[in-house]
C-alpha atoms as a PDB file:
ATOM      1  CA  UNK A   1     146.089 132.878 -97.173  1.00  0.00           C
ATOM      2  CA  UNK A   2     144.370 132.591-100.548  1.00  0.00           C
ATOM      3  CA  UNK A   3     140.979 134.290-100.308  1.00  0.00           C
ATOM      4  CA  UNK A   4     139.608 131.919-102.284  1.00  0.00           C
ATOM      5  CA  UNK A   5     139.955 129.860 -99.484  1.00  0.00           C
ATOM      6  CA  UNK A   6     138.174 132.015 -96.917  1.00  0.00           C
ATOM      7  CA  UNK A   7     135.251 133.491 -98.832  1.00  0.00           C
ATOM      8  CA  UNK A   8     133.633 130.128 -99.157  1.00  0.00           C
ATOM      9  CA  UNK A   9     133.576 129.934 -95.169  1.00  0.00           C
ATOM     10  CA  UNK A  10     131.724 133.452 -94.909  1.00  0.00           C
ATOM     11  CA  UNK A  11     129.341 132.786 -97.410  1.00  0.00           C
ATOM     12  CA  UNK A  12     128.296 129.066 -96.092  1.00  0.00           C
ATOM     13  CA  UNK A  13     128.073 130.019 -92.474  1.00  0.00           C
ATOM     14  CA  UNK A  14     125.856 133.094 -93.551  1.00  0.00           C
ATOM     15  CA  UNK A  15     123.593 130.971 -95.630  1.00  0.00           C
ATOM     16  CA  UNK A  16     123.410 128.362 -92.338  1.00  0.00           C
ATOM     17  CA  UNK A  17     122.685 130.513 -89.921  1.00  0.00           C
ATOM     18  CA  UNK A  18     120.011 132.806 -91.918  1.00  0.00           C
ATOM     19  CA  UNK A  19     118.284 129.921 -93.270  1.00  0.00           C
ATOM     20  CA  UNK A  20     118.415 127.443 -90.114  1.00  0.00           C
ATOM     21  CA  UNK A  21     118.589 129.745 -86.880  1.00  0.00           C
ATOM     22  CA  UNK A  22     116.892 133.300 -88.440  1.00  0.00           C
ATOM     23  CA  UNK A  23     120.117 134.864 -87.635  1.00  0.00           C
ATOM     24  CA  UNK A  24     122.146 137.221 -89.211  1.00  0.00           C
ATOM     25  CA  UNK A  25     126.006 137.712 -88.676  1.00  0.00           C
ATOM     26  CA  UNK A  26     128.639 140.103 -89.308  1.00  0.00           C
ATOM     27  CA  UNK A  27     132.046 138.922 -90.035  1.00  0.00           C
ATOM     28  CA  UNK A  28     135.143 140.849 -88.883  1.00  0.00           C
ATOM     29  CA  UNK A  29     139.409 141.354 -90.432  1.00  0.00           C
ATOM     30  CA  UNK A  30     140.497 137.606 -90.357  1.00  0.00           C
ATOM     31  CA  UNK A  31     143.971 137.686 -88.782  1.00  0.00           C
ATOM     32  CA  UNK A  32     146.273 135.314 -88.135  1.00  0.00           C
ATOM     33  CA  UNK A  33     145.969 133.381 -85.021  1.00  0.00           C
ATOM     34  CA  UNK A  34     149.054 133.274 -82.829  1.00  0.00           C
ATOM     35  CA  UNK A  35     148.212 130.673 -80.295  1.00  0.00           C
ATOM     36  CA  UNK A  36     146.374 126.977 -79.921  1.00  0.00           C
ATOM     37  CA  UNK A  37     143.731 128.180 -77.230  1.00  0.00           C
ATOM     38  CA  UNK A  38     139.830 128.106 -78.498  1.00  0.00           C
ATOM     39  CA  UNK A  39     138.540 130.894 -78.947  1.00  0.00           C
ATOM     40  CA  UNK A  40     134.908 129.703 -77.704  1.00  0.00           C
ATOM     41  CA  UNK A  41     133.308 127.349 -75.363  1.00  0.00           C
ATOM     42  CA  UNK A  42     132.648 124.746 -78.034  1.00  0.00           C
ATOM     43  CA  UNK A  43     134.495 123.759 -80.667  1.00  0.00           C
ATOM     44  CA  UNK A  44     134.258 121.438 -83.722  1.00  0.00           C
ATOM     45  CA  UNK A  45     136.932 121.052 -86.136  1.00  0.00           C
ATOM     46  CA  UNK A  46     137.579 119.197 -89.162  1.00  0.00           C
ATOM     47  CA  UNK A  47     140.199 117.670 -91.104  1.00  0.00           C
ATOM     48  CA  UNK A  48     139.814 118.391 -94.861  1.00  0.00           C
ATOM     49  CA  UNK A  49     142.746 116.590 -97.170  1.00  0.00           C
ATOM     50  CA  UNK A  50     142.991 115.841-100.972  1.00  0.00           C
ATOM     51  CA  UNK A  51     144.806 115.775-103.698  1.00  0.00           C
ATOM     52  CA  UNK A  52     145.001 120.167-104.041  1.00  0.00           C
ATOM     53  CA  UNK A  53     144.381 120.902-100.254  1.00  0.00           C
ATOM     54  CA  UNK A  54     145.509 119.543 -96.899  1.00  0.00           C
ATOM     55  CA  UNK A  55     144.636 120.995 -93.914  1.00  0.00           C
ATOM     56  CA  UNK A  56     141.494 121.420 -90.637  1.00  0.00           C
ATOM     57  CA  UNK A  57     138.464 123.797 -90.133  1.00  0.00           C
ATOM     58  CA  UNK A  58     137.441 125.163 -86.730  1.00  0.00           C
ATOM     59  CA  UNK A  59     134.258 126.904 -85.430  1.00  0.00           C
ATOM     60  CA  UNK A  60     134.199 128.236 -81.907  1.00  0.00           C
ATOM     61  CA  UNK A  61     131.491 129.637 -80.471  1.00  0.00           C
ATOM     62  CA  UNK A  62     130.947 131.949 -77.626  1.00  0.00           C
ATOM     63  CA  UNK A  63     128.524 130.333 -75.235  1.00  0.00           C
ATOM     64  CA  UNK A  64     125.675 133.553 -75.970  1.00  0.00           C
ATOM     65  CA  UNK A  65     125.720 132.739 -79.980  1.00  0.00           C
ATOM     66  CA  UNK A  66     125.606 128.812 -79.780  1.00  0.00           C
ATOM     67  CA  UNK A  67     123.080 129.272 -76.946  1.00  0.00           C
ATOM     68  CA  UNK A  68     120.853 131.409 -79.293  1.00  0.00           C
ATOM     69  CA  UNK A  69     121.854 129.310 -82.639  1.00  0.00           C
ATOM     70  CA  UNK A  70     120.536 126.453 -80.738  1.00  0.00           C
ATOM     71  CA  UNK A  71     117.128 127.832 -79.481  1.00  0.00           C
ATOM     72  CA  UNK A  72     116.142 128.635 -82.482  1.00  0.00           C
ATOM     73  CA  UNK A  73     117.588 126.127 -84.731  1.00  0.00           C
ATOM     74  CA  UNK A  74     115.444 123.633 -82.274  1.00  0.00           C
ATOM     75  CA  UNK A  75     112.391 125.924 -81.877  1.00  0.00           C
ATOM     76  CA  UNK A  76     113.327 125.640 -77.489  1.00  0.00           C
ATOM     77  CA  UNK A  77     114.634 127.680 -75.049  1.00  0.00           C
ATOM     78  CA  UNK A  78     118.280 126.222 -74.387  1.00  0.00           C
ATOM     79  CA  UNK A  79     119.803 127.688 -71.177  1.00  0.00           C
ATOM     80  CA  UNK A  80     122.909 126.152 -70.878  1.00  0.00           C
ATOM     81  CA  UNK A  81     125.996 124.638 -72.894  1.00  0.00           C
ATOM     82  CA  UNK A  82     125.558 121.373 -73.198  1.00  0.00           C
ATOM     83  CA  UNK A  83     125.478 117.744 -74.885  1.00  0.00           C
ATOM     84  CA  UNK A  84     122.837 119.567 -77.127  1.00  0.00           C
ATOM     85  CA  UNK A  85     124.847 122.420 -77.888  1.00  0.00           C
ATOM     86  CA  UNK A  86     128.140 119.674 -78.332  1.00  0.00           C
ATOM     87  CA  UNK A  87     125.648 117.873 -80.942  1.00  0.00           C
ATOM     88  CA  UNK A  88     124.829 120.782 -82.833  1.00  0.00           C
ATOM     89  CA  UNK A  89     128.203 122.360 -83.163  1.00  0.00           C
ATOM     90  CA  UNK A  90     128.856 118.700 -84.759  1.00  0.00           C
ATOM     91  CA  UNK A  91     126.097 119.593 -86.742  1.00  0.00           C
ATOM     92  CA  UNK A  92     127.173 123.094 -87.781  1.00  0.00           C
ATOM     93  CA  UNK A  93     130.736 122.550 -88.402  1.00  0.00           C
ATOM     94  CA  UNK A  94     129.249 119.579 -91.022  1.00  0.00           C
ATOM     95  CA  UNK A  95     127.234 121.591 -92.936  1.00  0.00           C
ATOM     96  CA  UNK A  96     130.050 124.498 -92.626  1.00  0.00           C
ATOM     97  CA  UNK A  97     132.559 121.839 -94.202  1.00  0.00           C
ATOM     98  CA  UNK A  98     129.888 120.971 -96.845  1.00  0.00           C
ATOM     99  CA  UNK A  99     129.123 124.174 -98.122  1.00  0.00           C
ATOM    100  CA  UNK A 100     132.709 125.691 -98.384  1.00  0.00           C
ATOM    101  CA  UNK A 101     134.100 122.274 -99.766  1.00  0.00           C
ATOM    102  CA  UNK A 102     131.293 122.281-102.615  1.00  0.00           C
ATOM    103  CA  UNK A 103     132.344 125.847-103.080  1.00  0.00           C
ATOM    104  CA  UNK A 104     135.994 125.458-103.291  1.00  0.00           C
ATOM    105  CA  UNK A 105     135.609 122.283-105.681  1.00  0.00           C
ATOM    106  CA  UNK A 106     133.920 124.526-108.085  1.00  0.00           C
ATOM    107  CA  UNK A 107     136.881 126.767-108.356  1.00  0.00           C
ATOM    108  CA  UNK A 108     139.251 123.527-108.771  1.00  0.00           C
ATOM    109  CA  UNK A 109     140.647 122.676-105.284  1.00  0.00           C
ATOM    110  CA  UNK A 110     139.122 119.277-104.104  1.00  0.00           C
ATOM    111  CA  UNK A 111     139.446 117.203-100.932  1.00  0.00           C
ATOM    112  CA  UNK A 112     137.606 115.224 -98.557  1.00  0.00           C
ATOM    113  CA  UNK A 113     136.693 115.578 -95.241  1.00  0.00           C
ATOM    114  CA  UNK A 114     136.252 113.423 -92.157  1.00  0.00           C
ATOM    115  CA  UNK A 115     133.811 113.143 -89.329  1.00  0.00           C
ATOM    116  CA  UNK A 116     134.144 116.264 -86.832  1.00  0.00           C
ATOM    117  CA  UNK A 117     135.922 115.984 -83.156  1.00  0.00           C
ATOM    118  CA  UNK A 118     133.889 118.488 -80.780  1.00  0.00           C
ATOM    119  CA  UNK A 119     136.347 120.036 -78.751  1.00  0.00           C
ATOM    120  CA  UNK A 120     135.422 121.912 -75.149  1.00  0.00           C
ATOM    121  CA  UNK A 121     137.674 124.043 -74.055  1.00  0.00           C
ATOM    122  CA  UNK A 122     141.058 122.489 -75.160  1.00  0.00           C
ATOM    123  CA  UNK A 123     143.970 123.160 -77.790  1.00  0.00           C
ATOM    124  CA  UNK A 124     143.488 123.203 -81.250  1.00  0.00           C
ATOM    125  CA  UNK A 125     145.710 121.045 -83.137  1.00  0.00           C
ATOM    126  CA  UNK A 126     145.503 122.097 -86.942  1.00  0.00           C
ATOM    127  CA  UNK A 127     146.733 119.520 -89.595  1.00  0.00           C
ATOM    128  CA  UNK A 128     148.243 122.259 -91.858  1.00  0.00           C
ATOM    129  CA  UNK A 129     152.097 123.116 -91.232  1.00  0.00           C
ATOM    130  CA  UNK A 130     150.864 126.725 -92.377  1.00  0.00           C
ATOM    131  CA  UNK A 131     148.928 129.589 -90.654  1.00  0.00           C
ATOM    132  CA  UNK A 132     145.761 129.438 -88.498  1.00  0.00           C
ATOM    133  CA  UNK A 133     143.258 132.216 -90.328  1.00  0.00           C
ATOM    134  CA  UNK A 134     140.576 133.196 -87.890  1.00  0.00           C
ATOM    135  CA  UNK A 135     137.717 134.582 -89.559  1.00  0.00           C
ATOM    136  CA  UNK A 136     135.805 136.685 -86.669  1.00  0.00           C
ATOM    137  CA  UNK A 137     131.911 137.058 -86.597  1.00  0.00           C
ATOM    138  CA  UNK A 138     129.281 138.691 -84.282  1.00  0.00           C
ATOM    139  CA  UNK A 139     126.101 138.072 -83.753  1.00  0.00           C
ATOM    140  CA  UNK A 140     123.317 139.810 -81.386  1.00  0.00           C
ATOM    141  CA  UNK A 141     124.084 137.109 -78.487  1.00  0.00           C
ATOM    142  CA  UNK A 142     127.712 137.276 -79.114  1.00  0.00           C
ATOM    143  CA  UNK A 143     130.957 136.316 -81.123  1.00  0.00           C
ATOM    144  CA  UNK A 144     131.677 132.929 -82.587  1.00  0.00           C
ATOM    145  CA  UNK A 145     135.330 132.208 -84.857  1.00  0.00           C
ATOM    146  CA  UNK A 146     135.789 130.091 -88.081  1.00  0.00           C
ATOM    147  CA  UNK A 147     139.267 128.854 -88.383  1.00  0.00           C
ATOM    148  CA  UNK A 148     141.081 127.590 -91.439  1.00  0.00           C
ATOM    149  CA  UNK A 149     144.381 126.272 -91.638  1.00  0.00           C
ATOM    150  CA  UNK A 150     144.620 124.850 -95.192  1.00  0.00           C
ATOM    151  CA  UNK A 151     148.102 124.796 -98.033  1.00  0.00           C
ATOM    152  CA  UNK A 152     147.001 124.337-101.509  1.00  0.00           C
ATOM    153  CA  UNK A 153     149.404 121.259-102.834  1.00  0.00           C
ATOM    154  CA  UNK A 154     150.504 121.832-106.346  1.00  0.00           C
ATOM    155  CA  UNK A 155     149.580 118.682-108.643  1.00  0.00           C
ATOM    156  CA  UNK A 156     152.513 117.453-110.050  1.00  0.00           C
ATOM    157  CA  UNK A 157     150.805 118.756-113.504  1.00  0.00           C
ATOM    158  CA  UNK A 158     151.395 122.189-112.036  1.00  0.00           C
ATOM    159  CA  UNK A 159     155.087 121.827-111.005  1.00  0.00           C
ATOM    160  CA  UNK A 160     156.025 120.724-114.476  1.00  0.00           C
ATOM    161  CA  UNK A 161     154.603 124.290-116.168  1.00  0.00           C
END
């Protein structure tokens, strides 16, 4: 996959989570993901399509990280994974969309997303025929996953060159 594609990801989430939550993240070797299983307790994905790009975003968090992302992005002490938690990964994976979409339509791919499914522990279905890139991240309370599973359509502009 293009890193074009996945540098927008890393940069948005690490711009949420700083400026929201007070929390810092590493990010790990993205790798291709060889099976549908989530990778966290709580997922939200969304379907991105367009005119340049078709494909789906995941974020899956472990339950320590969206635990501690949602203590402090609500200023409470959350103690267990729930309809709060579900809300906010809703939440996350909107803003997460946001950012990398404005940031990809500046370098010329465009599309539109829809409203995010939150996912518990089930399969991920991505939209894209291609490969799932997981994009793995740490924090202090524990991992959480971005994945993207986008193909960049040629325009028929681009075909004809």
């Amino acid at each position: 996959m293009n890193v074009d594609f996945i540098n927008p990801f890393v940069e948005t989430i690490n711009h949420i989570l700083a400026t929201m939550a007070s929390l810092s993240c590493e990010y790990g070797q993205p790798y291709v993901k060889d099976h549908c299983q989530p990778l966290g307790v709580v997922t939200g994905m969304i379907p991105m399509t367009g005119e340049t790009v078709h494909g789906s975003l995941a974020i899956s968090f472990s339950a320590g990280a969206i635990l501690q992302i949602s203590s402090a992005m609500l200023g409470e002490e959350i103690a267990k994974v729930d309809d709060v938690c579900h809300d906010l990964t809703g939440e996350l994976t909107n803003m997460l969309s946001g950012g990398a979409r404005r940031i990809l339509w500046e370098k010329g791919y465009d599309f539109a997303m829809a409203k995010p499914d939150i996912l518990g522990e089930v399969d991920i279905a991505h939209i894209a025929g291609g490969p799932v890139i997981v994009i793995p991240f740490e924090t202090k309370a524990g991992p959480f996953f971005i994945e993207v599973a986008l193909t960049h359509k040629l325009k028929l502009a681009e075909v004809a060159h």
